[in-house]
N, C-alpha and C. Protein backbone atom coordinates (compact mmCIF):
# COMPACT_ATOMS: atom_id res chain seq x y z
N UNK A 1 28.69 35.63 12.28
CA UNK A 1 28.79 36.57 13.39
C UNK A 1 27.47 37.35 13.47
N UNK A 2 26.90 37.74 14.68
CA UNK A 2 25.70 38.03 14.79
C UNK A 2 25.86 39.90 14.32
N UNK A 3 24.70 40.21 14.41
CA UNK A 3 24.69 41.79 14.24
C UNK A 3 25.32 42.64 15.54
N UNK A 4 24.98 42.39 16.67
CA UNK A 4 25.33 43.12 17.85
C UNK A 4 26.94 42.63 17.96
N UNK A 5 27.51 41.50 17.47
CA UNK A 5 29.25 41.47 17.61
C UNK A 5 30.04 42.27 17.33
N UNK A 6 29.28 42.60 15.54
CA UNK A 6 29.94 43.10 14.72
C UNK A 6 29.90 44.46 15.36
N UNK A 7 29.35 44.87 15.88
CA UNK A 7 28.93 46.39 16.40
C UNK A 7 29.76 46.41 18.07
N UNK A 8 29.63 45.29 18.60
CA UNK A 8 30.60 45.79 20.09
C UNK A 8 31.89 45.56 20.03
N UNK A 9 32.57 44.31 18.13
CA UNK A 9 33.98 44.59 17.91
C UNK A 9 34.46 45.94 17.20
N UNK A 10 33.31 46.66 16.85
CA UNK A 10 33.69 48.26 16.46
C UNK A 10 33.75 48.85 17.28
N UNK A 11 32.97 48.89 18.01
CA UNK A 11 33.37 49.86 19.39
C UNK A 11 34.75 49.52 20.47
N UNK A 12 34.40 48.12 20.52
CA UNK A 12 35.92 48.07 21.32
C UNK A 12 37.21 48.52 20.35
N UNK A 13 37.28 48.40 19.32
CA UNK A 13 38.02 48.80 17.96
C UNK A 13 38.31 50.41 18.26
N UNK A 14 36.89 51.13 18.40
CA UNK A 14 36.82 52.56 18.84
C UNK A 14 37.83 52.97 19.70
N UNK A 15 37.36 52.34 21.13
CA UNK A 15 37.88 52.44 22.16
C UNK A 15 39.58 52.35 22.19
N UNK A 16 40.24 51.47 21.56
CA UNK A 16 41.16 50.83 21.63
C UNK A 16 41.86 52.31 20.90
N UNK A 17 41.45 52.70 19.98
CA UNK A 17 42.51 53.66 18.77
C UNK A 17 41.78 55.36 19.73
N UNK A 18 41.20 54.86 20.42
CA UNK A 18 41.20 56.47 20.92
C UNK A 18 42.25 56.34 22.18
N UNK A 19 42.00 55.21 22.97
CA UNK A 19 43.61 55.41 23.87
C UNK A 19 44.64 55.74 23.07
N UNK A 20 45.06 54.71 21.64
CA UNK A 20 46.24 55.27 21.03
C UNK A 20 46.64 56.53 20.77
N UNK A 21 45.17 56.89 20.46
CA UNK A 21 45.37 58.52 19.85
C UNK A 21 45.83 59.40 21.04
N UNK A 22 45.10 58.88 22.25
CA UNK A 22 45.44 59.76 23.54
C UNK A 22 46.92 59.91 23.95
N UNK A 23 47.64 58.46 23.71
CA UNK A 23 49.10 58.25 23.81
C UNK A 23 50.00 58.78 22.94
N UNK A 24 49.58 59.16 21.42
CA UNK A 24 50.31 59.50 20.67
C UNK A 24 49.62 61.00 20.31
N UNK A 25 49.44 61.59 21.00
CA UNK A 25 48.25 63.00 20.51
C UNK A 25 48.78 63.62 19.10
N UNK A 26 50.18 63.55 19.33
CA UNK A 26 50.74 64.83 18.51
C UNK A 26 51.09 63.90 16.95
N UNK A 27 51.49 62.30 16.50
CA UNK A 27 51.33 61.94 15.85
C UNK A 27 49.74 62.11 15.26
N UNK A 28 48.70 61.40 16.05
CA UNK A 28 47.31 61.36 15.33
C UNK A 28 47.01 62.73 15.17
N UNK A 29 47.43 64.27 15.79
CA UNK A 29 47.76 65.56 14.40
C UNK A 29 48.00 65.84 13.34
N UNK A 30 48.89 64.90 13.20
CA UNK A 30 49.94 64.65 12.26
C UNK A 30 48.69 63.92 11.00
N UNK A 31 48.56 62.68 11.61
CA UNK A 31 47.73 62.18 10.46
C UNK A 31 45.95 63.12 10.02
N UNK A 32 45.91 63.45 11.36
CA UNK A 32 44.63 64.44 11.10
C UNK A 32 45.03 65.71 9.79
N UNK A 33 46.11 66.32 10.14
CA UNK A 33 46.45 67.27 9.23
C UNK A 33 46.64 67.09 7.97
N UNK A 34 47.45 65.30 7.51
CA UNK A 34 47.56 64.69 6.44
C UNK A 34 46.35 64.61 5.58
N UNK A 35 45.78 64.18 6.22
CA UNK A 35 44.12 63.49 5.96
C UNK A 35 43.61 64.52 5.34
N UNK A 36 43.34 65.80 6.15
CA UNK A 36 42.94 66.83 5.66
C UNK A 36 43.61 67.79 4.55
N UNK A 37 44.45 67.54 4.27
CA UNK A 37 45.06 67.38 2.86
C UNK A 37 44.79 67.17 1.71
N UNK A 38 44.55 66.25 2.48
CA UNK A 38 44.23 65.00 0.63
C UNK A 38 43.25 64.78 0.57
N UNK A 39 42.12 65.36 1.63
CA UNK A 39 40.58 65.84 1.49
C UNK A 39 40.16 66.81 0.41
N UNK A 40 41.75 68.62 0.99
CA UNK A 40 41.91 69.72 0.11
C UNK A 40 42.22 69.08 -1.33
N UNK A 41 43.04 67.96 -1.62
CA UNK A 41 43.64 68.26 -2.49
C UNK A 41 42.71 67.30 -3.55
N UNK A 42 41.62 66.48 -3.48
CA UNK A 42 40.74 65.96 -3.76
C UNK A 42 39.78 66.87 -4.14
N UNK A 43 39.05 67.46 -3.33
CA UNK A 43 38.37 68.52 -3.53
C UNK A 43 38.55 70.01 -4.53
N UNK A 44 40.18 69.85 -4.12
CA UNK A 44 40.22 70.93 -5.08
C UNK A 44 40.35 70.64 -6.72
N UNK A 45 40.40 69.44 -6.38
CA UNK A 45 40.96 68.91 -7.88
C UNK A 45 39.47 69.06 -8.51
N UNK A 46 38.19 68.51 -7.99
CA UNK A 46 37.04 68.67 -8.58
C UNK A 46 36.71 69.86 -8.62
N UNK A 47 36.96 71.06 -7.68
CA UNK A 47 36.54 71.85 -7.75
C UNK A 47 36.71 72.88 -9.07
N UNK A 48 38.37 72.64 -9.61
CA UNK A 48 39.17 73.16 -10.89
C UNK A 48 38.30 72.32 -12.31
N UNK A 49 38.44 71.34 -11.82
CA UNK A 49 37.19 70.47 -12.96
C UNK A 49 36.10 71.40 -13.04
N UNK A 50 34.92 71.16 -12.16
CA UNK A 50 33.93 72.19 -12.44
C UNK A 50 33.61 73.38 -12.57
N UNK A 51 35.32 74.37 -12.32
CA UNK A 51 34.97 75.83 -13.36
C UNK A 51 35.26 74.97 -14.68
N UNK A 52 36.25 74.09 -14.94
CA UNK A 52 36.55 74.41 -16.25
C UNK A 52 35.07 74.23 -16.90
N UNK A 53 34.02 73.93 -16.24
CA UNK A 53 33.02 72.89 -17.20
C UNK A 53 32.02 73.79 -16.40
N UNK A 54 32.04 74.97 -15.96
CA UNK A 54 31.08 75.97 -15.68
C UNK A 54 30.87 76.72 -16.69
N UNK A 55 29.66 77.30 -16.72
CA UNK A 55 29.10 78.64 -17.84
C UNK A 55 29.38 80.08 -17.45
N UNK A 56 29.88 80.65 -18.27
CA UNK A 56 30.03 82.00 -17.70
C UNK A 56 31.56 82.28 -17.11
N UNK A 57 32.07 83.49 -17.66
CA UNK A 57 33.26 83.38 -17.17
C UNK A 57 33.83 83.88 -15.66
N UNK A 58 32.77 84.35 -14.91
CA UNK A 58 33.22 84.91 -13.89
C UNK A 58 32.55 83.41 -13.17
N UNK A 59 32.39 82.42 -13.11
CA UNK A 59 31.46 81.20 -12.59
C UNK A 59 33.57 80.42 -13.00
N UNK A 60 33.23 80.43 -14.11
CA UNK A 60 34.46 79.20 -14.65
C UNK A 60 35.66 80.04 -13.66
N UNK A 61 36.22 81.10 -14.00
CA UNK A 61 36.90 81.61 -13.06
C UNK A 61 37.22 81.90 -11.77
N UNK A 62 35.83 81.94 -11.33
CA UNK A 62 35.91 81.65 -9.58
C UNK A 62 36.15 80.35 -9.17
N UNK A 63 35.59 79.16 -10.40
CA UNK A 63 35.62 77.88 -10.03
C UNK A 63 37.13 77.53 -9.86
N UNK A 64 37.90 77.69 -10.63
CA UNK A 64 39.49 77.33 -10.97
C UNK A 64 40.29 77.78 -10.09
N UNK A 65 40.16 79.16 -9.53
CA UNK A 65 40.50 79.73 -8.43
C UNK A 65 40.77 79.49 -7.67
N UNK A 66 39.37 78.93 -7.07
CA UNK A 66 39.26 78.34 -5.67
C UNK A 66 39.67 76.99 -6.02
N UNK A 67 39.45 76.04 -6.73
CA UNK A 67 40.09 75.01 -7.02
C UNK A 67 41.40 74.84 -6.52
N UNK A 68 42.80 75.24 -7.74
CA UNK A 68 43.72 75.88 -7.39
C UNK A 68 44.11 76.07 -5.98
N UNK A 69 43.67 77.32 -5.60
CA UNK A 69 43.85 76.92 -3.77
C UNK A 69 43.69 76.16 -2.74
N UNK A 70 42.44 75.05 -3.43
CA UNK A 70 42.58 74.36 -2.73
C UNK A 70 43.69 73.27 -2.71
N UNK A 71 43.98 73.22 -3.94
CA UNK A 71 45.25 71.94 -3.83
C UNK A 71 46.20 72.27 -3.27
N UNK A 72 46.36 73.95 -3.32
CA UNK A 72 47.62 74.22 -2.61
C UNK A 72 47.67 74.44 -0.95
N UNK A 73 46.30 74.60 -0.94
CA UNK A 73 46.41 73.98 0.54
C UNK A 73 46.18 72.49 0.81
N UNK A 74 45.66 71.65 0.18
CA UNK A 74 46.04 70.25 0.43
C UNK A 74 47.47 69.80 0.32
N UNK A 75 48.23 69.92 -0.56
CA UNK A 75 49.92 69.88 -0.67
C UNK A 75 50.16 70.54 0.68
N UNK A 76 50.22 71.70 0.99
CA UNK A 76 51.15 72.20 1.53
C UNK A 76 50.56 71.60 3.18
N UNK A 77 48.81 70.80 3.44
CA UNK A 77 48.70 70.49 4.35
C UNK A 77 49.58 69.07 4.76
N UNK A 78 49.60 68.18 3.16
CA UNK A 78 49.69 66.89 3.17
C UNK A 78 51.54 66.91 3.25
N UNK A 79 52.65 67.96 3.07
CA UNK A 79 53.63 68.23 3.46
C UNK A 79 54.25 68.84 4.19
N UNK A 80 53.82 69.44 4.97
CA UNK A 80 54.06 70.16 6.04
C UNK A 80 52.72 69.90 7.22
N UNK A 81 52.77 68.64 7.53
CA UNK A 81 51.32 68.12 8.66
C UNK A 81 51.28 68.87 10.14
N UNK A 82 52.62 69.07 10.40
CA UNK A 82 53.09 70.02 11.32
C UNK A 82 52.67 71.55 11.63
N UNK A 83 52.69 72.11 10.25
CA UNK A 83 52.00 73.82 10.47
C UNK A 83 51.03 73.36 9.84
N UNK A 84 50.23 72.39 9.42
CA UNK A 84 48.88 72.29 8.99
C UNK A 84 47.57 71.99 10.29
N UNK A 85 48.82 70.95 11.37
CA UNK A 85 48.29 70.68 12.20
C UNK A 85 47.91 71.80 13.43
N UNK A 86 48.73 73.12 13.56
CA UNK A 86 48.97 74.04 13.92
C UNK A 86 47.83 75.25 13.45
N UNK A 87 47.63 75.10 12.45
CA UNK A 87 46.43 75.75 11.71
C UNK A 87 44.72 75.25 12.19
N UNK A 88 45.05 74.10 11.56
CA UNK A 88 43.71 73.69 12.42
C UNK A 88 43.57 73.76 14.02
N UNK A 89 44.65 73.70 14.60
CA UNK A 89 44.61 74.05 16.13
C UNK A 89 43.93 75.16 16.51
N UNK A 90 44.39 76.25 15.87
CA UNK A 90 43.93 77.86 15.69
C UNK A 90 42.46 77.83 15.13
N UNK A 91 42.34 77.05 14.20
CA UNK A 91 41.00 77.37 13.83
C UNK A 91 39.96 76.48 15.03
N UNK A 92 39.99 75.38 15.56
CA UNK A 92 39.37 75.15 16.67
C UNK A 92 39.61 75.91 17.67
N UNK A 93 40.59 76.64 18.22
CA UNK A 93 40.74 77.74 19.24
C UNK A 93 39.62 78.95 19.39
N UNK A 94 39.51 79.56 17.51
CA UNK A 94 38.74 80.86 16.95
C UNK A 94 37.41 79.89 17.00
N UNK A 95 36.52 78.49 17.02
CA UNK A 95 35.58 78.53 16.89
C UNK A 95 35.26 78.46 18.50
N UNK A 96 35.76 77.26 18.94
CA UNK A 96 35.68 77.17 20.81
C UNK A 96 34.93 78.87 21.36
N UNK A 97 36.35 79.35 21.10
CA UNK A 97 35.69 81.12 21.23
C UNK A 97 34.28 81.42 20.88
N UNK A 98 34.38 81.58 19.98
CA UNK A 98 33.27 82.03 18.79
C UNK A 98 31.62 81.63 19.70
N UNK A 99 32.25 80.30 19.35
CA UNK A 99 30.75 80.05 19.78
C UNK A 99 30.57 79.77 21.41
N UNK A 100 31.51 80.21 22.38
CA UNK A 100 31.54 80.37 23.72
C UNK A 100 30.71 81.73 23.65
N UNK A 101 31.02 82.91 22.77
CA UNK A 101 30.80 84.17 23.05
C UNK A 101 29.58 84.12 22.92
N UNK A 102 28.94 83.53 21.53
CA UNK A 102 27.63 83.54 20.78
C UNK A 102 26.58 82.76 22.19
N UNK A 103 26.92 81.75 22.90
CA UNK A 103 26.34 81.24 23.73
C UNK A 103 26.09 81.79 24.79
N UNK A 104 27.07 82.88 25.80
CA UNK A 104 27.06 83.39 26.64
C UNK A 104 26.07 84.71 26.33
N UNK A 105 26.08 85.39 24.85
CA UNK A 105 24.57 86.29 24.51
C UNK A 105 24.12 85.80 24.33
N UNK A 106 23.78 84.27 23.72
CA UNK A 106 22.43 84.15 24.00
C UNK A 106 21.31 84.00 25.30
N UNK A 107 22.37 83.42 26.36
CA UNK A 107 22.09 83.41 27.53
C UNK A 107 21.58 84.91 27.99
N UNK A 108 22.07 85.63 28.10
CA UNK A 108 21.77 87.07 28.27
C UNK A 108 20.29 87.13 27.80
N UNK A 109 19.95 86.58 26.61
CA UNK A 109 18.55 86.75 26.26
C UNK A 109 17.68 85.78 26.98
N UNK A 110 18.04 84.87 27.76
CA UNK A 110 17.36 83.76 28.66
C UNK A 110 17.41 84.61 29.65
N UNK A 111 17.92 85.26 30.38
CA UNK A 111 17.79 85.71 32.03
C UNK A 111 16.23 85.16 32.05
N UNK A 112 15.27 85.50 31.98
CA UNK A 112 14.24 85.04 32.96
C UNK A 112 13.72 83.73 32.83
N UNK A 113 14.74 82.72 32.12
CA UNK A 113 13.82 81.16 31.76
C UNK A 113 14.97 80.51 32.94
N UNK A 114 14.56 79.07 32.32
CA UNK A 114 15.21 78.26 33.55
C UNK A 114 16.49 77.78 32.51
N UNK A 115 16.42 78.35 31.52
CA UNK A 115 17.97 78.17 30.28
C UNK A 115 18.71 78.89 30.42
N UNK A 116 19.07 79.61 31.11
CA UNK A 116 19.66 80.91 31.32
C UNK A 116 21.16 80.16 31.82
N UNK A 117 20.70 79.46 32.81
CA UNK A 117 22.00 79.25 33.51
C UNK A 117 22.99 78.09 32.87
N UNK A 118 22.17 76.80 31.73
CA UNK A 118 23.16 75.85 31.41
C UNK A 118 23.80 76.55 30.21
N UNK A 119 23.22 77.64 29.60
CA UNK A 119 23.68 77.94 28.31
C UNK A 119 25.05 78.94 28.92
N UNK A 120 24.47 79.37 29.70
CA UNK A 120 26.10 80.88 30.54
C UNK A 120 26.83 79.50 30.91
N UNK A 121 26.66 78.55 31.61
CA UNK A 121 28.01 78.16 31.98
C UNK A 121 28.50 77.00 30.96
N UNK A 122 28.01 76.84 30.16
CA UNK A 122 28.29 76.08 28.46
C UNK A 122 29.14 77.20 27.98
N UNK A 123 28.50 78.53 28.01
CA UNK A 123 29.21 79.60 27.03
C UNK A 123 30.85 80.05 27.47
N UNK A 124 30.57 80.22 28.98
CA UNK A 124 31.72 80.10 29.77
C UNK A 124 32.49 79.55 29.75
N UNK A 125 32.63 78.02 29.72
CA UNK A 125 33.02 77.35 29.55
C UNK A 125 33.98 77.40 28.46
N UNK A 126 33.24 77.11 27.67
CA UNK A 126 33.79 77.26 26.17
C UNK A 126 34.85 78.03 26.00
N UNK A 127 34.76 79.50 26.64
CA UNK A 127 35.28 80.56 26.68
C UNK A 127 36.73 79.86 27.55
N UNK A 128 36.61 79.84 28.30
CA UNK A 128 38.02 79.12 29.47
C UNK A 128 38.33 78.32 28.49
N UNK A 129 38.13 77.10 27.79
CA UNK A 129 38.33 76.54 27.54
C UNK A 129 39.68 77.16 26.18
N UNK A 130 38.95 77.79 25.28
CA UNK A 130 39.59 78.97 24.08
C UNK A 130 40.75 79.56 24.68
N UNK A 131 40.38 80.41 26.18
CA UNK A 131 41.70 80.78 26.88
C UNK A 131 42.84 80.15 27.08
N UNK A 132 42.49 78.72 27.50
CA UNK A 132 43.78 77.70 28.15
C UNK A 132 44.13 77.46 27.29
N UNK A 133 44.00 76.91 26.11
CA UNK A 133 44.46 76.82 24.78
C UNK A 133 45.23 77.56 24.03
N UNK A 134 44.92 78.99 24.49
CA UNK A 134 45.59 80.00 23.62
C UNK A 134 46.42 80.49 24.76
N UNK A 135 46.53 80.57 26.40
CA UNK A 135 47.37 80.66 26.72
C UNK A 135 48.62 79.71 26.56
N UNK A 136 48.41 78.29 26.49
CA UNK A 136 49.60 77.41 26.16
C UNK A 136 49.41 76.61 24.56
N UNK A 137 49.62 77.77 23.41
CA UNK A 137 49.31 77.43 22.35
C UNK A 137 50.40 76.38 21.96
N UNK A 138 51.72 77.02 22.21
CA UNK A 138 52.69 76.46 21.70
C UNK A 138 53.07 75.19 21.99
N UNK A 139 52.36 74.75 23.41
CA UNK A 139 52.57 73.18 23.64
C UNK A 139 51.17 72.32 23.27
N UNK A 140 49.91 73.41 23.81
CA UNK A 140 48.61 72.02 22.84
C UNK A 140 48.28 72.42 21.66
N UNK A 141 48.68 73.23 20.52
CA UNK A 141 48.59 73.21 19.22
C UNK A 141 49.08 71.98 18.34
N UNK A 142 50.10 71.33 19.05
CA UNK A 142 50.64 69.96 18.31
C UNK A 142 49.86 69.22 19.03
N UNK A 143 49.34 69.06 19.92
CA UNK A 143 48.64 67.95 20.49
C UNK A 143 47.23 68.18 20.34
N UNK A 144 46.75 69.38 20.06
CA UNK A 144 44.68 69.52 19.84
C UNK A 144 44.24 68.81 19.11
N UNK A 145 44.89 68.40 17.90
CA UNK A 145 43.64 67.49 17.36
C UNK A 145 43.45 66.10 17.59
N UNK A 146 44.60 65.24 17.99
CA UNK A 146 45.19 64.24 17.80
C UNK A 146 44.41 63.56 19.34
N UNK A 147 44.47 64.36 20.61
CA UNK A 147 43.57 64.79 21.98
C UNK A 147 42.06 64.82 21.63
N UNK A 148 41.83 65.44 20.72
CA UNK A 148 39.76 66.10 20.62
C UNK A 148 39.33 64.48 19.70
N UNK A 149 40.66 63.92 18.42
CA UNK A 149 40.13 62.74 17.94
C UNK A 149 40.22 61.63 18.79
N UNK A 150 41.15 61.23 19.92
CA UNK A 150 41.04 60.22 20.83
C UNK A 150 39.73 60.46 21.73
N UNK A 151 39.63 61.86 22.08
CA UNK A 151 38.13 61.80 22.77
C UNK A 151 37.22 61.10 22.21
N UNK A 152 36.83 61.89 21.15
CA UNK A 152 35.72 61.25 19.84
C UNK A 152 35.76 60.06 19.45
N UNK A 153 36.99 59.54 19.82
CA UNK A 153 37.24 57.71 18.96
C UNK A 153 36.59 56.97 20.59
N UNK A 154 36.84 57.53 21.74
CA UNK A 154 36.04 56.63 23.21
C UNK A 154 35.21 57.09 23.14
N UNK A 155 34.50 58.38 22.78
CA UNK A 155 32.46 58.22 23.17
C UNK A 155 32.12 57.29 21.90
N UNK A 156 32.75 57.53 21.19
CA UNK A 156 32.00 56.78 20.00
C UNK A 156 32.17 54.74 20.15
N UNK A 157 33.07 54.49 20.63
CA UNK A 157 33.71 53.08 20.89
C UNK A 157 32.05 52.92 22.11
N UNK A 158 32.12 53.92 23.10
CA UNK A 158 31.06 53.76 24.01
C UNK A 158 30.00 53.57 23.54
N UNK A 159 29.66 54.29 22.92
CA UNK A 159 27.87 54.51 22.27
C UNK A 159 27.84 52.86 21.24
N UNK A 160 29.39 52.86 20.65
CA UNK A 160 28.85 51.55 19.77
C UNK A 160 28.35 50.12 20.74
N UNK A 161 29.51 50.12 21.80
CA UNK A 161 29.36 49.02 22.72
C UNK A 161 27.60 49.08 23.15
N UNK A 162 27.60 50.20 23.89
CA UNK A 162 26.17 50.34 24.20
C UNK A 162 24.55 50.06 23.03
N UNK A 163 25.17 50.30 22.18
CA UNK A 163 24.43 49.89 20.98
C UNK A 163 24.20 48.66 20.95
N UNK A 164 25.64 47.95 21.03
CA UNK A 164 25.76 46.61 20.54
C UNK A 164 24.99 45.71 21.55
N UNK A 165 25.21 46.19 22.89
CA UNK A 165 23.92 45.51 24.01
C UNK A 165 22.51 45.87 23.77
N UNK A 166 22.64 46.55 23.07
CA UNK A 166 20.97 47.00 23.14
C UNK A 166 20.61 45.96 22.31
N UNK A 167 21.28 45.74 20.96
CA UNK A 167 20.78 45.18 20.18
C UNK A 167 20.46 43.45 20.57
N UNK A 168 21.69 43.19 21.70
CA UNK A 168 21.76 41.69 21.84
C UNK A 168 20.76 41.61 22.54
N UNK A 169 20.11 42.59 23.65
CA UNK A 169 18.74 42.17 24.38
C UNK A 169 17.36 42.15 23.35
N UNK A 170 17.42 42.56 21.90
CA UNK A 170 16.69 42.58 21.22
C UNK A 170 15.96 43.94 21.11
N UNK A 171 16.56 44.89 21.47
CA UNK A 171 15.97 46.15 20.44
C UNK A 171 15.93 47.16 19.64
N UNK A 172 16.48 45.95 19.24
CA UNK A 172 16.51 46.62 17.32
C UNK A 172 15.36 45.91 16.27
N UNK A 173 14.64 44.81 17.53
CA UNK A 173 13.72 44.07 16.54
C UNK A 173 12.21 45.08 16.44
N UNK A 174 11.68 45.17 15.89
CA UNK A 174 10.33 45.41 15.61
C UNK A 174 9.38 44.70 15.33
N UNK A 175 8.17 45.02 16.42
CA UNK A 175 7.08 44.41 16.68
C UNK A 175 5.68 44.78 15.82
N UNK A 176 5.48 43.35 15.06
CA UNK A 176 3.85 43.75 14.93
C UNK A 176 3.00 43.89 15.73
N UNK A 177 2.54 45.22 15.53
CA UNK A 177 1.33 45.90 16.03
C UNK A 177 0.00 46.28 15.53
């Protein structure tokens, strides 16, 4: 199989599991929240490893700590995917915000360039965007992540396809010069 196949059967691959995800939003939450679990609960496990095997007791002790919490938020993400998925909803809600607000001052500091205006209505944006969300939390909080990963699974299916033509017209080869 050539190089550019292998790359436009990933992308159609892409493509294909981001419709699913689009169809099933509130399941692929579900597994998003799982996932992120057993990310916590991985992580925390090393993390409890390296206080124990830190110097210093306020080092070994912060290490175990945070360790510790993290497993217990991996468990309690990887069993309850539902208010885990709900959590992370909120926390993409508080950044959407966040960085809607941070964008719309920075714009404020553009008034006299010609950036002024994509960054305000980026920031804006953003901002509406944080609103609609948090006005109907209770129905797209089960569906936000499962929605933002089907997005991400079609640009990415796109960009691979597009890749994968680039490559079949030949440019990915390099020329002596």
């Amino acid at each position: 199989m050539k190089e550019w196949q292998k790359w436009l059967l990933l992308g159609v691959a892409s493509l294909i599991f981001g419709i699913i995800a689009l169809g099933n939003s509130v399941l692929f939450s579900l597994a998003v929240a799982t996932v992120t679990g057993a990310m916590f609960l991985i992580s925390g496990g090393l993390q409890a490893y390296a206080g124990f095997t830190a110097e210093g007791i306020g080092s070994k002790l912060f290490g175990i700590l945070l360790g510790i919490l993290m497993i217990f938020l991996g468990i309690s993400f990887m069993f309850h995917p539902l208010q885990g998925a709900i959590s992370l909803a909120m926390l993409v809600l508080i950044l959407l915000a966040a960085g809607g607000i941070v964008r719309v001052v920075l714009a404020w500091r553009m008034r006299e360039t010609p950036f002024f205006w994509p960054m305000l209505i980026s920031g804006a944006l953003s901002i509406l965007l944080a609103g609609y969300i948090w006005a109907n939390f209770a129905t797209a909080a089960p569906q936000l992540l499962g929605v933002l990963l089907g997005i991400e699974l079609l640009f990415n299916g796109s960009g691979l396809i597009v890749l994968a033509f680039f490559l079949r017209r030949g440019g990915g080869e390099k020329t002596d010069t």
